[in-house]
Protein backbone atom coordinates (compact mmCIF):
# COMPACT_ATOMS: atom_id res chain seq x y z
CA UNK A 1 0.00 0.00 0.00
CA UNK A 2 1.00 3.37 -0.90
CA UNK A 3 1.45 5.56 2.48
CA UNK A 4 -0.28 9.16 1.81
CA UNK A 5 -0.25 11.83 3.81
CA UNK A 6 -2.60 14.68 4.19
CA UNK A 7 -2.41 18.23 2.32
CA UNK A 8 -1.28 20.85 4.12
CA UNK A 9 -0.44 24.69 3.72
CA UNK A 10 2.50 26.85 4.82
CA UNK A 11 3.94 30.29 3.58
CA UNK A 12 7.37 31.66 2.62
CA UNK A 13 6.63 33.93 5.57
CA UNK A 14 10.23 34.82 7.93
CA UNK A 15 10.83 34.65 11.48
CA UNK A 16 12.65 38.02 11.87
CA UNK A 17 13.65 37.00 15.16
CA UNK A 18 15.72 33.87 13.61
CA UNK A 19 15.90 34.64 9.73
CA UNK A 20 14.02 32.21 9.20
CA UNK A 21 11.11 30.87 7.72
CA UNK A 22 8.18 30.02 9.21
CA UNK A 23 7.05 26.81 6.38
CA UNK A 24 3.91 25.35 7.91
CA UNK A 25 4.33 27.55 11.90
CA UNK A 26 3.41 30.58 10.32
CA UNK A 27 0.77 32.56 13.09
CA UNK A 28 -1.07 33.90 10.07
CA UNK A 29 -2.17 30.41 8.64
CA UNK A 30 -3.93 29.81 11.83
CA UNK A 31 -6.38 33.60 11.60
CA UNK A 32 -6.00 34.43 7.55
CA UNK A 33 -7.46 31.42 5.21
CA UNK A 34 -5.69 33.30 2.16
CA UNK A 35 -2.31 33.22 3.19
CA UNK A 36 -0.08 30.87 1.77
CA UNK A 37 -0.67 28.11 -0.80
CA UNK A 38 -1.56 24.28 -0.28
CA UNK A 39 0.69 21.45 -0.49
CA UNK A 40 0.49 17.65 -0.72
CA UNK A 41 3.06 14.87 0.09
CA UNK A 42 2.61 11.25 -1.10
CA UNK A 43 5.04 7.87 -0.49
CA UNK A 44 5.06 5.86 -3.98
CA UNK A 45 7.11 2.95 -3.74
CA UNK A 46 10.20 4.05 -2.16
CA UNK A 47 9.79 7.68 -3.42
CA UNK A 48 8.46 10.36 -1.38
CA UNK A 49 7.00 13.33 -3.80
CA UNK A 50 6.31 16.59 -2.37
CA UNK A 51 4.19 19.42 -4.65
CA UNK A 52 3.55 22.50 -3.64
CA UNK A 53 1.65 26.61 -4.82
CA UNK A 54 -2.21 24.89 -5.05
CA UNK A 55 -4.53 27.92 -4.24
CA UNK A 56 -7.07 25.34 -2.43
CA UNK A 57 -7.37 22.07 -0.17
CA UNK A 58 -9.06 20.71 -3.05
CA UNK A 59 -7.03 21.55 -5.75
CA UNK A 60 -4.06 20.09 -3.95
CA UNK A 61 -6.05 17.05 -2.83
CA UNK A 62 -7.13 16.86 -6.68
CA UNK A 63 -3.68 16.50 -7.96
CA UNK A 64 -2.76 14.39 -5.21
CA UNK A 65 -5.01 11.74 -6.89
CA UNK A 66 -4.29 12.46 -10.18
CA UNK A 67 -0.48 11.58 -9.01
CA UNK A 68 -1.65 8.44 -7.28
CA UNK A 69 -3.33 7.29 -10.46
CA UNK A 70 -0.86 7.91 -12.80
CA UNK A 71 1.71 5.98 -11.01
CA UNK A 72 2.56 2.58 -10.79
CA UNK A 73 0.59 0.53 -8.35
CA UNK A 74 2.30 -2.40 -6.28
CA UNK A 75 1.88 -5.39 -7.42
CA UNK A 76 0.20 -8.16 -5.51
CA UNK A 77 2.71 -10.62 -4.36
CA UNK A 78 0.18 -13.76 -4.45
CA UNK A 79 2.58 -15.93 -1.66
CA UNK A 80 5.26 -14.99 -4.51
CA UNK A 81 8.32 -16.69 -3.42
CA UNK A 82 11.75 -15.77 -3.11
CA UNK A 83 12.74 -18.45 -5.12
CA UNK A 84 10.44 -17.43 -7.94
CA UNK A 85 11.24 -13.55 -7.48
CA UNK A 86 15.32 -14.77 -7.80
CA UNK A 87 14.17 -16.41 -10.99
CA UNK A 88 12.63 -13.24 -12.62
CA UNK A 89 14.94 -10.88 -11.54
CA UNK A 90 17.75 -13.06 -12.92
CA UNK A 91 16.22 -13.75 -16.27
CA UNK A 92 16.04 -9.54 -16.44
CA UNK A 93 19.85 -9.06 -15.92
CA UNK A 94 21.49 -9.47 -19.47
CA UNK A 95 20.03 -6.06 -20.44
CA UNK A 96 21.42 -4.13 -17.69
CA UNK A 97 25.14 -5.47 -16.56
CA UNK A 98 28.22 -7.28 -18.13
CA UNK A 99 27.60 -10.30 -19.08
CA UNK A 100 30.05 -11.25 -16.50
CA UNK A 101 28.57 -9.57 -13.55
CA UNK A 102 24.77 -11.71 -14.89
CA UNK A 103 27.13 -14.73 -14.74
CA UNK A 104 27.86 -14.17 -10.98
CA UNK A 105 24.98 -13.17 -9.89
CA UNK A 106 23.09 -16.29 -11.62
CA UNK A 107 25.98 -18.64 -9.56
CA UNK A 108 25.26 -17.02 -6.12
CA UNK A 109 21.60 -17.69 -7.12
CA UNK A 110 21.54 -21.21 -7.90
CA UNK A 111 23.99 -22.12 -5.67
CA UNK A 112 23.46 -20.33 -2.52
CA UNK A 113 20.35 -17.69 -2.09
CA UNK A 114 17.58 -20.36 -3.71
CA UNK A 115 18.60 -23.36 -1.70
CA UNK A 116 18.55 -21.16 1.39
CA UNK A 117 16.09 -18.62 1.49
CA UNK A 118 14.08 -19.48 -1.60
CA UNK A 119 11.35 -21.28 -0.02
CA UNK A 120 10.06 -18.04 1.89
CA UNK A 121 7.76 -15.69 0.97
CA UNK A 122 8.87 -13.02 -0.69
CA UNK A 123 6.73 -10.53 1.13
CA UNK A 124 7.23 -12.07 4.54
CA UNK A 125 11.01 -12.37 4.56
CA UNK A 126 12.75 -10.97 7.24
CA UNK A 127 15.84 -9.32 8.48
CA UNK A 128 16.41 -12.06 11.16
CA UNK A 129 16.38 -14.84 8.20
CA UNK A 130 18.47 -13.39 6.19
CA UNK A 131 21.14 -12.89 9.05
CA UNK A 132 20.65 -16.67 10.11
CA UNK A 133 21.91 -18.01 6.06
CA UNK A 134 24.91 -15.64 5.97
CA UNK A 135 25.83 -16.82 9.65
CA UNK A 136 25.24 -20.36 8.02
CA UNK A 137 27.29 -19.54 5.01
CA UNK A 138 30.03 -17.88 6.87
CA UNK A 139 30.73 -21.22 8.59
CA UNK A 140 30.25 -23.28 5.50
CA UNK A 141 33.67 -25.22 4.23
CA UNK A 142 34.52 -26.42 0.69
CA UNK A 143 35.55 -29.84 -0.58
CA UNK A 144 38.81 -29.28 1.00
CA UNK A 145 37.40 -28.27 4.24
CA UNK A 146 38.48 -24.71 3.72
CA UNK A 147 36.07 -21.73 4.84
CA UNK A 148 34.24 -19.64 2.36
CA UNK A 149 36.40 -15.89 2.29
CA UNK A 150 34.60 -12.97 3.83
CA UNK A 151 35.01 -11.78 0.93
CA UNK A 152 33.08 -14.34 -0.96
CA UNK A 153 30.11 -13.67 1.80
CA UNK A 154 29.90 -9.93 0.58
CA UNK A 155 30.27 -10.51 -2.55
CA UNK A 156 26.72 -12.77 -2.12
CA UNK A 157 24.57 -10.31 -0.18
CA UNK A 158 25.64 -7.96 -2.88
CA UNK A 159 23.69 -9.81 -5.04
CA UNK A 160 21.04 -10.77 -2.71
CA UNK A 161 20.75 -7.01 -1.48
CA UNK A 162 20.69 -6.21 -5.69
CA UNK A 163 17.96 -8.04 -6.21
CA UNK A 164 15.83 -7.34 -2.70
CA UNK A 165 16.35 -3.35 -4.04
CA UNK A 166 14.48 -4.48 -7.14
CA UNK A 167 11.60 -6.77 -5.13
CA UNK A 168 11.35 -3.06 -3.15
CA UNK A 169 11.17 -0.99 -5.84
CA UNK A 170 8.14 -3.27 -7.29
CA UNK A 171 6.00 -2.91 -4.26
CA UNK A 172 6.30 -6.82 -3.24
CA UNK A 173 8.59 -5.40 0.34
CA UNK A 174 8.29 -2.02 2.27
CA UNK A 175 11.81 -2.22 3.29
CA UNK A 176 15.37 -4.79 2.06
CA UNK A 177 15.74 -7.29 4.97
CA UNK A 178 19.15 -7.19 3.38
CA UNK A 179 20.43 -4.16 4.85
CA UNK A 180 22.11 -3.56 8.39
CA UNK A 181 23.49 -7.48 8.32
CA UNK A 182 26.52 -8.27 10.22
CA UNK A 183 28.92 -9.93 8.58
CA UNK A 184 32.66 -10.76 8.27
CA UNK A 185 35.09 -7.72 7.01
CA UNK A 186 36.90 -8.99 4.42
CA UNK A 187 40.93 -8.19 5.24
CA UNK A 188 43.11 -7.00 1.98
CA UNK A 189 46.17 -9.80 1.48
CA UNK A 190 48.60 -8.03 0.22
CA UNK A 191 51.14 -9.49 -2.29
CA UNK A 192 54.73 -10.97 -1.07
CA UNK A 193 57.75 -11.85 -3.09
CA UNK A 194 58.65 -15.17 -3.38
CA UNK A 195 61.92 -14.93 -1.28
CA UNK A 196 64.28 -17.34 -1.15
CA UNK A 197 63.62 -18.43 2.21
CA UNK A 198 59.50 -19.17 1.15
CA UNK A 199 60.94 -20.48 -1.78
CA UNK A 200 62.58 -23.58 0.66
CA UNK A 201 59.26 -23.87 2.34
CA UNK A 202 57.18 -24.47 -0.48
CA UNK A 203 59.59 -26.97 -1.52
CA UNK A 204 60.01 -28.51 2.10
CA UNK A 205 55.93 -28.88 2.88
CA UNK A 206 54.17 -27.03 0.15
CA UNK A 207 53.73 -24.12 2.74
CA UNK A 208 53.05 -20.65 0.18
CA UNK A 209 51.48 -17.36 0.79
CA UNK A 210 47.88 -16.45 0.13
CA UNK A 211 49.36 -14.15 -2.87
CA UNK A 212 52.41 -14.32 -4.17
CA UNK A 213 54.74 -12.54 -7.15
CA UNK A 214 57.83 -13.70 -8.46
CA UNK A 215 60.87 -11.66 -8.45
CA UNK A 216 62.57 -10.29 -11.72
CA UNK A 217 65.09 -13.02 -11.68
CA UNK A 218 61.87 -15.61 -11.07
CA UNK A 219 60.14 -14.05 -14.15
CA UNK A 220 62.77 -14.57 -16.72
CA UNK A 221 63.20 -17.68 -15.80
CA UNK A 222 59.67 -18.28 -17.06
CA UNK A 223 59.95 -15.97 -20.00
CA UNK A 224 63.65 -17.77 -21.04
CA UNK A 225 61.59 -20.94 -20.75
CA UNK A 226 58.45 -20.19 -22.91
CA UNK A 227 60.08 -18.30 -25.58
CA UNK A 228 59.04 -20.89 -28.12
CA UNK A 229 55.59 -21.07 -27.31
CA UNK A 230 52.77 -19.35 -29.52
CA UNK A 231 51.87 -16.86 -26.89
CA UNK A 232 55.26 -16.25 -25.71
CA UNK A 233 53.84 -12.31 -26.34
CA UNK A 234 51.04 -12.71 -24.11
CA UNK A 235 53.48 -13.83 -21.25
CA UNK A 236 55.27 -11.49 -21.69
CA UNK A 237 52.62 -8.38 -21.92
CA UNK A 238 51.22 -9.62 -18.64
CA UNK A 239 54.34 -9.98 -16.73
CA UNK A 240 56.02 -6.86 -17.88
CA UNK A 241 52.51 -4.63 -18.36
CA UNK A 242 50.38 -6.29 -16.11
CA UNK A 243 46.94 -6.38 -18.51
CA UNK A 244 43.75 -8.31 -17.03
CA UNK A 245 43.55 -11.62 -18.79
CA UNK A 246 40.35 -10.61 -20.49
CA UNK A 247 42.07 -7.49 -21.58
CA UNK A 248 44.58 -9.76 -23.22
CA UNK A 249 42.33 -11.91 -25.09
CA UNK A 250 39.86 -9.31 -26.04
CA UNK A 251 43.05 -7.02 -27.53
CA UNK A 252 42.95 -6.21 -31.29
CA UNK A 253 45.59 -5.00 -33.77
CA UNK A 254 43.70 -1.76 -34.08
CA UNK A 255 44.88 -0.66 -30.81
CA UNK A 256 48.12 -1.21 -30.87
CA UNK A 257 49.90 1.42 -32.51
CA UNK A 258 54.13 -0.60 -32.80
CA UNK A 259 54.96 2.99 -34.68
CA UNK A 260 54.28 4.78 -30.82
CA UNK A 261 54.74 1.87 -29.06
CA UNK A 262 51.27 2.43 -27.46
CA UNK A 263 48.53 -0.32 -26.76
CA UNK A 264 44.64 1.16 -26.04
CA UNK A 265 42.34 -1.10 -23.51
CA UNK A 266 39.31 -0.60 -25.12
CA UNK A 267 37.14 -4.36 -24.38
CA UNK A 268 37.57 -7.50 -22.20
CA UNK A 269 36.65 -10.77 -23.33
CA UNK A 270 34.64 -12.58 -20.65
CA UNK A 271 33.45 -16.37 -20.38
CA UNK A 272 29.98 -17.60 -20.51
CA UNK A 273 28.65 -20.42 -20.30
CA UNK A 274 29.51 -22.51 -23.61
CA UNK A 275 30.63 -18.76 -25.29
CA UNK A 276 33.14 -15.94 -25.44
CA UNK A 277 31.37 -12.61 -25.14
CA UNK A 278 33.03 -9.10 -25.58
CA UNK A 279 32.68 -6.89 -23.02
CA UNK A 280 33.65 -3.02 -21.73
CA UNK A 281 36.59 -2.68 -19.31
CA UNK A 282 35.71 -3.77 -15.70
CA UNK A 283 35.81 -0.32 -14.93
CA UNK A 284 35.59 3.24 -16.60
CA UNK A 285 39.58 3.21 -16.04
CA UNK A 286 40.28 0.28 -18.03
CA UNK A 287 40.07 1.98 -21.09
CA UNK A 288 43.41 3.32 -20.82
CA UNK A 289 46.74 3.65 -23.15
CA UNK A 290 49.82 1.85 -22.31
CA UNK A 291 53.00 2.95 -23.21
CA UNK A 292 55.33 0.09 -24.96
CA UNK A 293 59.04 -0.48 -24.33
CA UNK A 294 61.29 -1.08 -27.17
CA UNK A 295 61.86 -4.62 -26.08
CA UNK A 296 57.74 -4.83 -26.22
CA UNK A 297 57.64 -3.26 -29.16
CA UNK A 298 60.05 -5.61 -30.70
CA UNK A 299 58.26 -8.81 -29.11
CA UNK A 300 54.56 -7.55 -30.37
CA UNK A 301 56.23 -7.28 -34.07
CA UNK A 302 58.16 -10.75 -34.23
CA UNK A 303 54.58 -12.29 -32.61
CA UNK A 304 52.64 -10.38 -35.73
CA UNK A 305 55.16 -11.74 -38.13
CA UNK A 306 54.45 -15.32 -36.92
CA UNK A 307 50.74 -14.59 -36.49
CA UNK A 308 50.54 -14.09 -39.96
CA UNK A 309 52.42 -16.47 -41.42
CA UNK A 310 50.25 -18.66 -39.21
CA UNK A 311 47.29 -17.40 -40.98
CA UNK A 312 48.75 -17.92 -44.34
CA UNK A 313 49.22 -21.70 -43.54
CA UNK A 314 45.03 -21.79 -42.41
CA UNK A 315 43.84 -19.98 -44.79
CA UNK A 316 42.79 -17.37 -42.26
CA UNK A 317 42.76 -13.76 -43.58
CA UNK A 318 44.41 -11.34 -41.24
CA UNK A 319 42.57 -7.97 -40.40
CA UNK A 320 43.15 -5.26 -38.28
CA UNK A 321 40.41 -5.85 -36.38
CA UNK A 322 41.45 -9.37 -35.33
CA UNK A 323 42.58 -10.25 -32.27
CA UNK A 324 46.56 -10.25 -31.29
CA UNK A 325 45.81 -13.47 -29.42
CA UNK A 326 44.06 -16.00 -31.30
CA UNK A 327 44.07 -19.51 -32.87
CA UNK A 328 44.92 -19.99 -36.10
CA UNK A 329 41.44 -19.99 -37.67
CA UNK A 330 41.41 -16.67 -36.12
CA UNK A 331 39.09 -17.31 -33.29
CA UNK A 332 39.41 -15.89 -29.66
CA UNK A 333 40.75 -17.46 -27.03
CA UNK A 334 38.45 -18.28 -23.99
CA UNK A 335 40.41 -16.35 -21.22
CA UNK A 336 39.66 -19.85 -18.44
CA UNK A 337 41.66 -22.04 -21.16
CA UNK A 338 44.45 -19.15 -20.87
CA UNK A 339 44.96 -19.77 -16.75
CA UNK A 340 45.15 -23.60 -17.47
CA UNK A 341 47.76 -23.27 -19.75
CA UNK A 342 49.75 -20.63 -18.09
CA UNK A 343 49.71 -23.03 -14.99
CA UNK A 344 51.00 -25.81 -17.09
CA UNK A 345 53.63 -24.15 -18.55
CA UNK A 346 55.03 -22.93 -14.88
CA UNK A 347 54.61 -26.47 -13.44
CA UNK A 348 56.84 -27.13 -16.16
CA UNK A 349 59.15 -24.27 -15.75
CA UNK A 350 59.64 -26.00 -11.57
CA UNK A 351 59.30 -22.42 -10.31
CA UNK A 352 57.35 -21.68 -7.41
CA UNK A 353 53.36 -21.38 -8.49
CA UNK A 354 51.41 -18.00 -9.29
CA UNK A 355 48.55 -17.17 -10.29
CA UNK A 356 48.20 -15.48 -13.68
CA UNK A 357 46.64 -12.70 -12.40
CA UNK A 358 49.28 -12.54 -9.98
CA UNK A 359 51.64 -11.24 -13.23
CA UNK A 360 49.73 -8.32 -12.76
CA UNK A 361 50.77 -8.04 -8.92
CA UNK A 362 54.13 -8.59 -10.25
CA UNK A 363 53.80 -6.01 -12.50
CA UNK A 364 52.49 -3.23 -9.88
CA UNK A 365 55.49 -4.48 -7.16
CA UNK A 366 58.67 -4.19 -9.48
CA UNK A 367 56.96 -0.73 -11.08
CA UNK A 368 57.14 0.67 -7.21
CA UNK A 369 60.49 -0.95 -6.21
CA UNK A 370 61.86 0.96 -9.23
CA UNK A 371 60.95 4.54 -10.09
CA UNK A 372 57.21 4.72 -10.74
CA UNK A 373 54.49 6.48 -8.71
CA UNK A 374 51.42 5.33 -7.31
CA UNK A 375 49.86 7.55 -9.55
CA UNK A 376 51.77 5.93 -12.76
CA UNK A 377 51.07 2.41 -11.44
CA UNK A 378 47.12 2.98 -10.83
CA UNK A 379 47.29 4.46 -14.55
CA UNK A 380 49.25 1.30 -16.00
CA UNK A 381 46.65 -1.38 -13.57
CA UNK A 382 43.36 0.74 -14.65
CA UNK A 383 42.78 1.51 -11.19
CA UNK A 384 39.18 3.18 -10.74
CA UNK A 385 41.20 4.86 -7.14
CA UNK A 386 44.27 5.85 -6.45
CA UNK A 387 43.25 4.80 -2.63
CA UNK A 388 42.60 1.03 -3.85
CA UNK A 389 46.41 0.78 -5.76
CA UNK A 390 47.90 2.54 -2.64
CA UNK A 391 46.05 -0.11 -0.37
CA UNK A 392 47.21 -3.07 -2.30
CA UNK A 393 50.53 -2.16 -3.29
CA UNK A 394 51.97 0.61 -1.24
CA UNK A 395 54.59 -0.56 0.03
CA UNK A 396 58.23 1.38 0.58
CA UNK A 397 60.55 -0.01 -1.76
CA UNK A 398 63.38 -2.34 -0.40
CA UNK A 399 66.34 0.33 -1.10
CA UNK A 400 64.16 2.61 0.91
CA UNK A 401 63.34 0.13 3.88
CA UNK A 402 66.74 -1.36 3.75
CA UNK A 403 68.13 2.36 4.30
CA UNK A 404 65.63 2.92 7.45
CA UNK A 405 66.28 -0.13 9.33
CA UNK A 406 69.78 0.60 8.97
CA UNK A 407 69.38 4.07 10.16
CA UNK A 408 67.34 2.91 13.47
CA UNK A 409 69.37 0.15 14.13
CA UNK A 410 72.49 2.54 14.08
CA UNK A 411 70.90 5.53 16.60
CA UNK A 412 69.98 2.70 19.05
CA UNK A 413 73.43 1.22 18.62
CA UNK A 414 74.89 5.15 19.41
CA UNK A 415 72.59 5.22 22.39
CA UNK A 416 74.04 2.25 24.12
CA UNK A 417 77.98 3.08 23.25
CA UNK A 418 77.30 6.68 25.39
CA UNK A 419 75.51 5.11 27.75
CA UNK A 420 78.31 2.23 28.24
CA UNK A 421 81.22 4.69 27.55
CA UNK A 422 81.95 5.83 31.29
CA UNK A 423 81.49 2.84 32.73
CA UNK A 424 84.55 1.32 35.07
CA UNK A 425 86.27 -1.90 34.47
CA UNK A 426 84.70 -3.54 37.60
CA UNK A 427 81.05 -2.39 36.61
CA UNK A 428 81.63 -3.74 33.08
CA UNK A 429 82.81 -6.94 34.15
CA UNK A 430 79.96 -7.43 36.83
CA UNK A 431 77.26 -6.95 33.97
CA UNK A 432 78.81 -8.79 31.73
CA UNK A 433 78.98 -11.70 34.21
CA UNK A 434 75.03 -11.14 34.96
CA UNK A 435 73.73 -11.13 31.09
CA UNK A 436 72.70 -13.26 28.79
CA UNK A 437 75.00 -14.80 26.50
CA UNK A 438 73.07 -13.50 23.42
CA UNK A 439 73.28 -9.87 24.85
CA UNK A 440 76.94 -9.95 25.80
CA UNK A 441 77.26 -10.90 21.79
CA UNK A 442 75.54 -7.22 21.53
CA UNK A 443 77.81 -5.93 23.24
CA UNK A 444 81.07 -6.87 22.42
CA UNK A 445 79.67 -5.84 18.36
CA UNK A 446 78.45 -2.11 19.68
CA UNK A 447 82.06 -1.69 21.82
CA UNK A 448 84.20 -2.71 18.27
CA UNK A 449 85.05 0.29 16.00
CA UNK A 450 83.23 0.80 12.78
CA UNK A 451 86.37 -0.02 10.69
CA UNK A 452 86.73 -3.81 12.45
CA UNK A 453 83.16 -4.73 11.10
């Protein structure tokens, strides 16, 4: 039901006490039945709409109606389920969203909000049941008895909350039960090298971070070792340029331009079920230019060389508007085929396993640890924020950090030689008979001159 509230008048009449106006407290609406004008205020949906200047009650009660009619009406929900309401708002997606945001939301769908909350009513659902799945689903565990991210549990009452908003703005619910849920905070993991010491640790137990990058020397190692394969390019533009793997797939030979040395993002491929679908960046900042090294450069010209003589040997007929990455026949490559193979291929290599995406950490870290900006970096990524790219990957470069531990460790280390320095023989030997062996190691390293190190 639509909640309406009564007309009512008020004035553009001003306290002069206060400056200011009176609206609907003005003394002369009470004793003059001229003054001021009529308004009306009416709930539709979610909306509130206010109108205003009517010279009568009944001309502002008149258009009040008139309103009321025109507009949409609520439908009746008929024990509508949520189940069946998930179903219709999911078969309405395609025409609004990426086909790759429809593709998630459809998973969370059929695989968690149906099976838990779909035999409700859609009307009657509450806060309180909503809470109770998500507290559910927050303790749930996969095949390998690993719990679901926190992460993962936003990512579904996002969709859940998506598609309550539409259920609202229907009429079939007053308010989302949705909203105001407590639920895990998802914590940021940032990236880590792979040192030599986690190196040994993987190879001891298999013991690896949640996200790891491997270091220059670790990347060409893989590039040395794939330098033969067809999309030795494609390694190589994600490790040294860091592009999404969609934006890889989905690149064309019209924007790359080998005369600048400039690449332009300007689609994604993304994968459906049983199809390849272009797409728009995953954000307004994908589309972006990337400037090209002369080493790149050189790379994306030998790989168009091959590509067409490739072509020639198919039959395929080479345009500009084909894709840099592609099979012979010319067709696109389904970006989930790409991660298989790239985790083949570094199986094969024996170095220590990353993601593919995790190139594109790689990409961000060495960019920092060098000479780049934050600002440069979030440019290069397609960061929507410079606060996100500063959040993931802001961290002081190891020159930088080396320098500063250094620094501390060497005003402590000045502290202790004054504090030691007019100490007598007998006090010196009585504390050094007292301590710890570890701290008479100290010691004896702060008393030594700089030049016996």
């Amino acid at each position: 039901m639509n909640d309406y509230s009564p007309v009512y008048r008020r004035c553009g009449c001003t306290n002069p006490a206060t400056g200011r106006r009176y609206g609907d407290n003005c003394p002369w609406l009470a004793t003059d039945p001229g003054h001021g004008s009529w308004y009306f205020s009416v709930r539709l949906g979610r909306q509130r709409v206010r109108r205003g200047g009517f010279r009568t009650a009944q001309d502002a009660e008149q258009a009040r109606q008139d309103l009321v009619g025109q507009a949409p009406q609520p439908a009746d929900d008929a024990g509508l389920t949520v189940a069946a309401w998930l179903d219709t708002w999911v078969a309405s997606l395609p025409k609004r969203v990426r086909p790759s945001t429809a593709t998630a939301y459809t998973a969370h769908v059929v695989n968690v909000l149906r099976p838990a909350l779909g035999h409700h009513r859609l009307g009657a659902l509450t806060r309180a049941q909503v809470q109770a799945m998500f507290d559910e689903l927050a303790e749930h565990t996969n095949r390998y008895h690993v719990k679901i991210t926190a992460s993962t549990v936003q990512q579904v009452r996002a969709t859940l909350r998506r598609a309550l908003n539409a259920a609202v703005a229907h009429g079939y619910l007053t308010d989302n039960p949705a909203r105001m849920l407590e639920l895990p905070s998802p914590r940021r993991t940032r990236p880590v090298a792979w040192s030599q010491p986690r190196v040994a640790a993987w190879r001891r137990d298999g013991t690896r971070p949640k996200i790891a990058v491997w270091t220059p020397e670790q990347l060409a190692t893989f590039l040395t070792a794939v330098v033969d394969d067809d999309l030795y390019a494609l390694w190589w533009l994600a490790g040294l340029r860091g592009l999404r793997r969609g934006e890889l797939v989905g690149l064309r030979w019209v924007d790359v331009d080998l005369a600048d040395a400039t690449l332009t993002v300007t689609q994604t491929l993304v994968e459906l079920p049983g199809a390849v679908a272009d797409s728009e960046p995953k954000t307004a900042a994908g589309n972006r230019t990337i400037t090209l090294d002369p080493a790149t450069v050189q790379v994306l010209t030998d790989h168009r060389r091959l590509q067409q003589r490739r072509y020639e040997a198919h039959g395929t007929i080479a345009e500009d508007t084909g894709f840099v990455f592609a099979w012979p026949d010319g067709r696109p490559i389904r970006p989930g085929w790409l991660t298989h193979r790239f985790t083949a291929l570094v199986v094969e290599c024996g170095l220590p396993p990353v993601r593919l995406h995790d190139l594109r950490h790689g990409t961000a870290m060495n960019a920092l640890h060098g000479s780049a900006s934050l600002h440069t970096v979030q440019h290069l990524l397609g960061h929507s924020s410079h606060a996100f790219t500063a959040d993931v990957y802001g961290t002081v470069p190891d020159a930088l950090a080396r320098a500063e531990a250094k620094c501390t460790a060497e005003t402590i280390l000045t502290a202790i030689r004054q504090a030691t320095s007019t100490d007598t023989p007998e006090k010196r030997a009585d504390r050094h008979r007292r301590q710890p062996h570890h701290v008479r190691i100290v010691r004896e390293r702060v008393r030594r001159p700089a030049s016996s190190h």
